[in-house]
Each structure stands twice: as structure tokens, then as C-alpha cells.
N, C-alpha and C. Protein backbone atom coordinates (compact mmCIF):
# COMPACT_ATOMS: atom_id res chain seq x y z
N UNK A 1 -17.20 10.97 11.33
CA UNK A 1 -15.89 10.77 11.91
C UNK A 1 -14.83 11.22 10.90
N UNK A 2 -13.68 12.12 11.41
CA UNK A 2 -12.72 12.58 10.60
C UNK A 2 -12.08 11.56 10.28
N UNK A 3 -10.99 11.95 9.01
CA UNK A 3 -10.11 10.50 8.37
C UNK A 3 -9.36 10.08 9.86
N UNK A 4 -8.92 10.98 10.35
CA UNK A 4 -7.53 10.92 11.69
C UNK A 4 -8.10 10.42 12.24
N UNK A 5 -9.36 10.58 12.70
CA UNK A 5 -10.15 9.42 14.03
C UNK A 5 -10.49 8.13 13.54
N UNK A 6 -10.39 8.38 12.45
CA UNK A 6 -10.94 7.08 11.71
C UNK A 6 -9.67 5.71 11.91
N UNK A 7 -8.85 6.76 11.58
CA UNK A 7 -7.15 6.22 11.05
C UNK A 7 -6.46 5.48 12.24
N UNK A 8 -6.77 6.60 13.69
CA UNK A 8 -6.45 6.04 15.17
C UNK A 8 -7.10 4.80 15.58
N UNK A 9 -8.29 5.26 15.09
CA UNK A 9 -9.35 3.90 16.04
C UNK A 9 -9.19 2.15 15.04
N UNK A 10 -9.09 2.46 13.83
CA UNK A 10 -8.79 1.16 12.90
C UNK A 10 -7.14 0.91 13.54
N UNK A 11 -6.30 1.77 13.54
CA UNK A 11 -4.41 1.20 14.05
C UNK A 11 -4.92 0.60 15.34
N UNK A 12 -5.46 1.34 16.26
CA UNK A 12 -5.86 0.83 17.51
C UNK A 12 -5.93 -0.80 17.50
N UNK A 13 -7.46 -1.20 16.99
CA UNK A 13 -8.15 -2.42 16.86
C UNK A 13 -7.14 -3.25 15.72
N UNK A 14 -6.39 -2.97 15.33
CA UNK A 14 -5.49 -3.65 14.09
C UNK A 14 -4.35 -4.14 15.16
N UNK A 15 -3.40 -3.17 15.96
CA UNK A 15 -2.74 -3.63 16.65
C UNK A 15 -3.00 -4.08 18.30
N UNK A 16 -4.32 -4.39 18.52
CA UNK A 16 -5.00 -5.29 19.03
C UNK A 16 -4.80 -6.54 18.45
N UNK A 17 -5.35 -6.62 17.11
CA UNK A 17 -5.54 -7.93 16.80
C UNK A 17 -4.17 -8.72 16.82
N UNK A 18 -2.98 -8.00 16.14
CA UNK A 18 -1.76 -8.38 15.99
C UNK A 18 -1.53 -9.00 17.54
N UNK A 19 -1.79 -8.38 18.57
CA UNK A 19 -1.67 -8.95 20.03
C UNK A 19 -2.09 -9.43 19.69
N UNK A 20 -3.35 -9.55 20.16
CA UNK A 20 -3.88 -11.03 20.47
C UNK A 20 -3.40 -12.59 19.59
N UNK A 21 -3.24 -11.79 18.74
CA UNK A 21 -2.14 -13.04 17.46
C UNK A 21 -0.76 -13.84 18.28
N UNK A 22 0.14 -12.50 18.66
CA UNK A 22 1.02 -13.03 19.53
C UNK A 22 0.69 -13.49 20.72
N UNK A 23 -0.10 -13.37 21.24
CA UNK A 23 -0.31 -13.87 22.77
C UNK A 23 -1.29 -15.18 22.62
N UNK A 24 -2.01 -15.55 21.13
CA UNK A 24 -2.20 -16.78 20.87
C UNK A 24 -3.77 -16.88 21.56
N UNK A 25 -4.46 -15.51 21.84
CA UNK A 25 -5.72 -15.02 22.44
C UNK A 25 -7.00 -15.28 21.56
N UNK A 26 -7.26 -16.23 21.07
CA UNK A 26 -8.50 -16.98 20.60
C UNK A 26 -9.55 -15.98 20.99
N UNK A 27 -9.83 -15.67 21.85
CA UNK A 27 -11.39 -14.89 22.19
C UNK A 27 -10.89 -13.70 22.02
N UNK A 28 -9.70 -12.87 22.29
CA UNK A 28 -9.88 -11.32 21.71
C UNK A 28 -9.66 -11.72 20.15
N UNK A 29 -8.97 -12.31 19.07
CA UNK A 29 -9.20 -12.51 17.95
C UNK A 29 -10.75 -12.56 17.40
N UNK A 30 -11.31 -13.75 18.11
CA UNK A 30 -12.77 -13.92 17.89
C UNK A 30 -13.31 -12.41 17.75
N UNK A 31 -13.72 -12.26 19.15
CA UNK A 31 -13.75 -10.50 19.23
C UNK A 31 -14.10 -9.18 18.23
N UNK A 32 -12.47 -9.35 17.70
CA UNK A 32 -12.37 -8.65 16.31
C UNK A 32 -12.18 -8.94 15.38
N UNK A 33 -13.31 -10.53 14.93
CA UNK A 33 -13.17 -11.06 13.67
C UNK A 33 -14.75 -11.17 13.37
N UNK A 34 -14.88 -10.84 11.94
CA UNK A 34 -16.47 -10.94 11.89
C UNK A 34 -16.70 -12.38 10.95
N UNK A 35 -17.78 -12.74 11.22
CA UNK A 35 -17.67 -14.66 10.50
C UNK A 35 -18.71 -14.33 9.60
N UNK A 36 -18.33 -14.79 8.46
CA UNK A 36 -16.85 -14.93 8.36
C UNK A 36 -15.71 -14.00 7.96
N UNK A 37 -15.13 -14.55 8.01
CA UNK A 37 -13.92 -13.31 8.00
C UNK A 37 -13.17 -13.97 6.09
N UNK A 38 -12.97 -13.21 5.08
CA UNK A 38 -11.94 -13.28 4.05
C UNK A 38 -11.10 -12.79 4.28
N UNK A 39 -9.72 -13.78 4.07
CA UNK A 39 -8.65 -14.00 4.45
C UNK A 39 -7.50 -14.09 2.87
N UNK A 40 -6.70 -13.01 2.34
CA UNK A 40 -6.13 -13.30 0.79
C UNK A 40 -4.77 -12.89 1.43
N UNK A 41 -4.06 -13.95 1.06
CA UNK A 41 -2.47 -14.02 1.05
C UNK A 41 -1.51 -15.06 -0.05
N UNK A 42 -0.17 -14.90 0.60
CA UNK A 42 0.35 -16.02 -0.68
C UNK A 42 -0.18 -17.60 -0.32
N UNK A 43 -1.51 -17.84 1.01
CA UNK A 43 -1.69 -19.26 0.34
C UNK A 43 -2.65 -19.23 0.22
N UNK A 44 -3.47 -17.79 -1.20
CA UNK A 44 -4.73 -18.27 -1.52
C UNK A 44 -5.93 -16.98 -0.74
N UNK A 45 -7.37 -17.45 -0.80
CA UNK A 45 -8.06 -17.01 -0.72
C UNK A 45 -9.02 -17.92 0.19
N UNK A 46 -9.86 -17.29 1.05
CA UNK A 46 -10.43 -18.25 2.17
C UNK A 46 -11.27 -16.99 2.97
N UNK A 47 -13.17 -18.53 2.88
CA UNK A 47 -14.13 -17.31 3.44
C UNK A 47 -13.66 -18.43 5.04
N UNK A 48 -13.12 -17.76 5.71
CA UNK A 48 -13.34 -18.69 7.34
C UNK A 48 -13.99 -18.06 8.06
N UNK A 49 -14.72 -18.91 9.06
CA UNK A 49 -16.24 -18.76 9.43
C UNK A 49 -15.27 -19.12 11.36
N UNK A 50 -15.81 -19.06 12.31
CA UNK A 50 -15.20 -18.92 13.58
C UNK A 50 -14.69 -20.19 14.38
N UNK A 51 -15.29 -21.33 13.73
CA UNK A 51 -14.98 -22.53 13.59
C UNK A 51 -13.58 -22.99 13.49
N UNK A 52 -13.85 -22.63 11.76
CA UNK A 52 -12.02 -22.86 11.30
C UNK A 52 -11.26 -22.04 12.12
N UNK A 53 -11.80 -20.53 11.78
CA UNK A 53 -10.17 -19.34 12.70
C UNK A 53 -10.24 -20.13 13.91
N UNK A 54 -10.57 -20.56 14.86
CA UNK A 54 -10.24 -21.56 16.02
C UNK A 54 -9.14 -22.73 16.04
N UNK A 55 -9.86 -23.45 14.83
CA UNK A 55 -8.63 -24.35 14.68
C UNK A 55 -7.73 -24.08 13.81
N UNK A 56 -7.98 -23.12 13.16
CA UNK A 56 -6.41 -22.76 12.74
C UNK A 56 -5.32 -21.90 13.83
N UNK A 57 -5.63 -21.11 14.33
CA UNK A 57 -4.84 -20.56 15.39
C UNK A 57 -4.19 -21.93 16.82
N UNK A 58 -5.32 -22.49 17.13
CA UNK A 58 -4.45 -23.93 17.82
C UNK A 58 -4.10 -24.76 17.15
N UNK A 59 -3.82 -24.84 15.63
CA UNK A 59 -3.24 -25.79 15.01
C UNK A 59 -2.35 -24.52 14.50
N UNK A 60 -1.76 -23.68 14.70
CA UNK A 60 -0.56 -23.07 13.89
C UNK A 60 0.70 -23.12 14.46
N UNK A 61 1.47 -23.29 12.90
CA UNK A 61 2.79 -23.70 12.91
C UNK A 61 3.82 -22.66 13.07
N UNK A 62 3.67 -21.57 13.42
CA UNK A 62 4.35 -20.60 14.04
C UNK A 62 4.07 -19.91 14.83
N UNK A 63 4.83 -19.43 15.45
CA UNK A 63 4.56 -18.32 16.90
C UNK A 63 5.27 -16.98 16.07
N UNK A 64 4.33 -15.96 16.77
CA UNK A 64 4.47 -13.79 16.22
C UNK A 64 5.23 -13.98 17.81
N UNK A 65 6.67 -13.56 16.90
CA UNK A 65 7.09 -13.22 18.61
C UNK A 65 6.96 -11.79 19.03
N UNK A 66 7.41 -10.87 17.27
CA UNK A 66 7.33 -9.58 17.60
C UNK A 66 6.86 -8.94 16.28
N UNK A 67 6.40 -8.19 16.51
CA UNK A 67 5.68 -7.06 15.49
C UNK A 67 5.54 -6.08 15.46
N UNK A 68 5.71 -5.13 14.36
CA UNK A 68 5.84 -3.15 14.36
C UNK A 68 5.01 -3.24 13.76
N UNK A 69 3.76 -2.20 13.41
CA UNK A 69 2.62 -1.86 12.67
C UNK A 69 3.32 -0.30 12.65
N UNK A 70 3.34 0.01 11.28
CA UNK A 70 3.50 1.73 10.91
C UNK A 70 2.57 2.17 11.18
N UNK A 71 2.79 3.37 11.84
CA UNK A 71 1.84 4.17 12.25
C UNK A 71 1.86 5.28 10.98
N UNK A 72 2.38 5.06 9.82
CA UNK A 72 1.95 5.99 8.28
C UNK A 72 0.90 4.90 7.71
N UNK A 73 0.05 4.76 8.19
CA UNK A 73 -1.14 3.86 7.62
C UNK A 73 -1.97 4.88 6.68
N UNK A 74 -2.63 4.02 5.36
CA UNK A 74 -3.48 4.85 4.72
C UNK A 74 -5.37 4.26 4.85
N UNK A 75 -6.07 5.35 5.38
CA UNK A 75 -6.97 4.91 5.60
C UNK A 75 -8.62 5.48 4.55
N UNK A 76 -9.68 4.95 4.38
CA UNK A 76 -10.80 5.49 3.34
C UNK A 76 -12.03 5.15 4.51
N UNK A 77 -12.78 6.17 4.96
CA UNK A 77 -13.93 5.56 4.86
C UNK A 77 -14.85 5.35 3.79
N UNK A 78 -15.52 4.41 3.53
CA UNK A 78 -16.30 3.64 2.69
C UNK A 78 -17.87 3.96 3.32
N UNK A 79 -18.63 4.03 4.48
CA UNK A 79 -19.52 4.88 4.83
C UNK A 79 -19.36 5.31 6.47
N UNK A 80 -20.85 5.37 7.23
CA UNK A 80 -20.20 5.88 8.65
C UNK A 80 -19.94 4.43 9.37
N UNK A 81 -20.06 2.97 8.79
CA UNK A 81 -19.77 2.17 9.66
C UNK A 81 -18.90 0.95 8.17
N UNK A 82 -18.20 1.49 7.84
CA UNK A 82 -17.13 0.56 7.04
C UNK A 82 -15.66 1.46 7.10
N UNK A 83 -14.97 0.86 7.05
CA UNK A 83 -13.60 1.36 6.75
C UNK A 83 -12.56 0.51 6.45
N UNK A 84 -11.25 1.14 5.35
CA UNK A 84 -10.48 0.70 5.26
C UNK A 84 -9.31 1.00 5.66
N UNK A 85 -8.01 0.04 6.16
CA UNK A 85 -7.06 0.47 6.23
C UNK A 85 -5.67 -0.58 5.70
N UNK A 86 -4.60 0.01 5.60
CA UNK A 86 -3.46 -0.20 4.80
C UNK A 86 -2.45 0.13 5.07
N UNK A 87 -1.31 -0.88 6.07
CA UNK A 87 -0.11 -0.49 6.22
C UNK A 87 0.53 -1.44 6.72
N UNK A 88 2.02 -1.18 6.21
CA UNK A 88 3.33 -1.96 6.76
C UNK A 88 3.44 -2.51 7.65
N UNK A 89 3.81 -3.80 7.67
CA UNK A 89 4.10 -3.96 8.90
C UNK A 89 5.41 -5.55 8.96
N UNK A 90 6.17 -5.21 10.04
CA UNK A 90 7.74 -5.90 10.52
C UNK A 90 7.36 -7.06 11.35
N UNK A 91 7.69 -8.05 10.94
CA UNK A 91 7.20 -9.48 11.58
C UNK A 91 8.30 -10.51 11.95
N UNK A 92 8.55 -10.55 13.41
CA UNK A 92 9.39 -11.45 13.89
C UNK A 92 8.69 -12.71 14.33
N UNK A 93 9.01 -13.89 13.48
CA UNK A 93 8.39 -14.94 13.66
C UNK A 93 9.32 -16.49 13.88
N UNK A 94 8.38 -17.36 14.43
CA UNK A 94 9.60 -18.99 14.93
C UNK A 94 8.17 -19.58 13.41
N UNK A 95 8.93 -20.16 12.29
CA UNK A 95 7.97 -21.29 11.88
C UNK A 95 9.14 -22.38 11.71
N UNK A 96 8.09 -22.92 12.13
CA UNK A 96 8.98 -24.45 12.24
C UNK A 96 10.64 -25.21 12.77
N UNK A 97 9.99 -23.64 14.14
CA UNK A 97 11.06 -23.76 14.46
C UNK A 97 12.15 -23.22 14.16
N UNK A 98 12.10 -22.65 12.89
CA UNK A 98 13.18 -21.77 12.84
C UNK A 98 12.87 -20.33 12.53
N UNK A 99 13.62 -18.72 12.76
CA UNK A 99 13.79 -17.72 13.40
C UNK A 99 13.50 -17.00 11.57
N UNK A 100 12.06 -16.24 11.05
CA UNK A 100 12.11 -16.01 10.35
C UNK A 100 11.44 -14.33 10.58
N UNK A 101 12.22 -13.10 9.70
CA UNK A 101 11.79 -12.00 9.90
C UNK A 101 11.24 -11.24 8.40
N UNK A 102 10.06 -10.97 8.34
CA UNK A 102 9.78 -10.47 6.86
C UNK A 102 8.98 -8.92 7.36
N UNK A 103 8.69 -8.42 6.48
CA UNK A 103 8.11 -7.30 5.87
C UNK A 103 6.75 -7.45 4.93
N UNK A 104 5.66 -6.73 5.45
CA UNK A 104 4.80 -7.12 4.59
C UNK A 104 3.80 -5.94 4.55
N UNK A 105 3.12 -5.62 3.64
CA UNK A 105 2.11 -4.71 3.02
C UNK A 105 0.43 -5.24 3.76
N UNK A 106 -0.36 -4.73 4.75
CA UNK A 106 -1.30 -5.37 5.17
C UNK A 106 -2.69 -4.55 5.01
N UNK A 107 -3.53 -4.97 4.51
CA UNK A 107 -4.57 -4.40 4.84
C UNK A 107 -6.09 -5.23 5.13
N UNK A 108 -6.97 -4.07 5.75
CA UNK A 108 -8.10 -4.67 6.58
C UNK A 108 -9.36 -4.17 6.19
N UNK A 109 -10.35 -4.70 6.06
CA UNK A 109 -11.40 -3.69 5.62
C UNK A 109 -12.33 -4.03 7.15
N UNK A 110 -12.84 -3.05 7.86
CA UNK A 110 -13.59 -2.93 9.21
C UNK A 110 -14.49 -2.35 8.96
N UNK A 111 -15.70 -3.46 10.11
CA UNK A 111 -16.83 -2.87 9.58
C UNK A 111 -17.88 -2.73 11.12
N UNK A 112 -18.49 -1.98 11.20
CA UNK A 112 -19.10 -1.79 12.66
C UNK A 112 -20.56 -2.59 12.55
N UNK A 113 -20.42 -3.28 13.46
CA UNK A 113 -21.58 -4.39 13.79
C UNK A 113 -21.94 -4.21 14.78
N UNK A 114 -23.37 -3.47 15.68
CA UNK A 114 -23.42 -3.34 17.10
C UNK A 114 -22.70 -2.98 17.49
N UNK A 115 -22.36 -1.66 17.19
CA UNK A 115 -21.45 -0.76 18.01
C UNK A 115 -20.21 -0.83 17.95
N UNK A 116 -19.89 -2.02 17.87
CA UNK A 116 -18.16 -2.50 17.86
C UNK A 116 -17.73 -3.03 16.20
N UNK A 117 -16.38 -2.32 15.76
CA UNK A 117 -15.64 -2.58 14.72
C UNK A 117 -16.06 -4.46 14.67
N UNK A 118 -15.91 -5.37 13.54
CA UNK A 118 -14.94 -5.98 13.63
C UNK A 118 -14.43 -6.12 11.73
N UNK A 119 -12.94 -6.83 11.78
CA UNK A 119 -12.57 -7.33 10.94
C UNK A 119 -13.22 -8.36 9.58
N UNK A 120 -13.51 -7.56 8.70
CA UNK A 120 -14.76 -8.54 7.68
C UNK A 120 -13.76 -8.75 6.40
N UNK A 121 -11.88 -8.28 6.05
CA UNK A 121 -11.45 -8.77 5.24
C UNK A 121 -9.59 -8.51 5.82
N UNK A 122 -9.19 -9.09 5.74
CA UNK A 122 -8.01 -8.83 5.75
C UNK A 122 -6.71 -9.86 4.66
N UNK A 123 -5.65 -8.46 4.19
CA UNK A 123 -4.93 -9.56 3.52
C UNK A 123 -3.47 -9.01 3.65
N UNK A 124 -2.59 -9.78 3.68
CA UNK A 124 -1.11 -9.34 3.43
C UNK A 124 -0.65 -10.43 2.40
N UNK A 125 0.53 -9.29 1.67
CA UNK A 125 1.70 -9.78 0.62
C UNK A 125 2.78 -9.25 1.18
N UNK A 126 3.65 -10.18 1.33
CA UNK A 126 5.46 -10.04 1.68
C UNK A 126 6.05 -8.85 0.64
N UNK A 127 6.63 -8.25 1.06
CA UNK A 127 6.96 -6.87 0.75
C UNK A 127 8.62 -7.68 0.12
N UNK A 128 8.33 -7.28 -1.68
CA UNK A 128 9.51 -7.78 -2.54
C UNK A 128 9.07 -7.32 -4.14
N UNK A 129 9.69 -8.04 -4.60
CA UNK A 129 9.64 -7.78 -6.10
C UNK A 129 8.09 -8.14 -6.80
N UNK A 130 7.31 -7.25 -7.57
CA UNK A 130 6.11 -7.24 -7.67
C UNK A 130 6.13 -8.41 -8.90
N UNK A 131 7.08 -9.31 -9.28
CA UNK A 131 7.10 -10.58 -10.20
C UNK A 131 7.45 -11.99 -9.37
N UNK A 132 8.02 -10.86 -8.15
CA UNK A 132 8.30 -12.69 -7.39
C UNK A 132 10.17 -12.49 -7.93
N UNK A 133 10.56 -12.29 -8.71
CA UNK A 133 12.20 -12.49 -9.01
C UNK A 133 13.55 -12.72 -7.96
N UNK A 134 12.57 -12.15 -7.00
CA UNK A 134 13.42 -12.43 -5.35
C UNK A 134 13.17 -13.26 -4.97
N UNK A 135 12.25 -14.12 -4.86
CA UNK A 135 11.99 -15.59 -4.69
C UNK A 135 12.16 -16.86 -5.10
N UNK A 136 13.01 -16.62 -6.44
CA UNK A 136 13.25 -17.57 -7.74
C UNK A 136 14.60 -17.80 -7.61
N UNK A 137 14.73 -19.43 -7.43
CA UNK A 137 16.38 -19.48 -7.56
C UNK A 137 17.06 -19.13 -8.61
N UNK A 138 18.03 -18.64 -8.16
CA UNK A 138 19.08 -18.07 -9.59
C UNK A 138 19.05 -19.36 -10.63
């Protein structure tokens, strides 16, 4: 598979998943999550197995109302059934109720299991100062 087919079919199944995120779709998530799934962001590191991603998605404290995924994604295959991909993406979100919009750097590593992709790592960091200095009260 060329990088470009590679590159289409991972954005594809990536902004799938982002749906199904917003639409709060437990079984297409399931779907395209492989158990367990590693999960690295700012809270940490986590092997979750299909169990937890269940109750964490009906126990979450915010709603994706809206979301852009760049379509300048950078992608590697790793062999004919692994791949990686890496890109931006614009996040309109409610936590806790209140109206929060960030920017963030995302990537996924996909891996084909019986024919079908799924998701075996994914992580995002909020797109800012690589010390944090934007986050620090004056």
C-alpha cells in the first residue's frame, strides 16, 4: 500500500473515531479500539482494556461538540499491517459545563487485526509552549 493510501484510509478511520466520540457511539469506538488500547496525554499514561473505555466514555465529563482533523497529516508505515499517523487537530468542547476550545497535536498508531484497522495507541498534547510557560500563572 502506497504512503497516500495509507494516509487516506488511517484520516478516514481516525475521523471516524473522532465521530463516534462526538456522537458518544460506544460500539463504533469499541469497533476501532483494540484492547487494550494505550492511551498518553496530560493525565498520564493508561493500558485500557474495553471494560474501562466503556465506563469511561459513560462516565465522561465533557461533550466533543465539534472537531477539524487536518487533512496535512504525517503518516509511516511500520509493516503491511501497522501504521502510523500524526496530526492536528481543533476541538470544540462543553467540560463541566463550560465552553472550552483547544488545539492539539494527535497521534495514533493502527494496526490491522482480521482484516480491519483498529486503534492499538493513541495520544494527544495541547498545542503550546513545549515548557508549559503558557500555562503558569504570571
Amino acid at each position: 500500500m502506497t504512503e497516500e493510501k495509507l494516509q487516506k484510509e488511517l484520516l478516514k478511520l481516525e475521523k471516524q473515531y473522532w465521530q463516534a466520540v462526538k456522537d458518544k457511539d460506544i460500539e463504533a469506538c469499541m469497533r476501532l479500539t483494540d484492547d487494550p488500547c494505550i492511551v498518553a496525554g496530560a493525565q498520564g499514561v493508561a493500558s485500557i482494556d474495553r471494560k474501562t473505555f466503556t465506563r469511561i466514555m459513560q462516565n465522561a465529563k465533557y461533550t466533543l461538540e465539534e472537531f477539524e482533523v487536518d487533512d496535512d497529516a504525517k503518516v509511516r508505515a511500520i509493516g503491511d499491517d501497522v501504521g502510523i499517523l500524526a496530526y492536528k487537530v481543533r476541538e470544540r468542547l462543553t467540560v463541566d459545563g463550560k465552553p472550552v476550545t483547544l488545539e492539539a497535536s494527535d497521534a495514533s498508531t493502527w494496526v490491522r487485526k482480521n482484516g480491519r484497522w483498529v486503534c492499538a495507541l493513541h495520544t494527544e498534547s495541547v498545542i503550546g509552549d513545549p515548557y508549559g510557560r503558557d500555562r503558569r500563572p504570571s
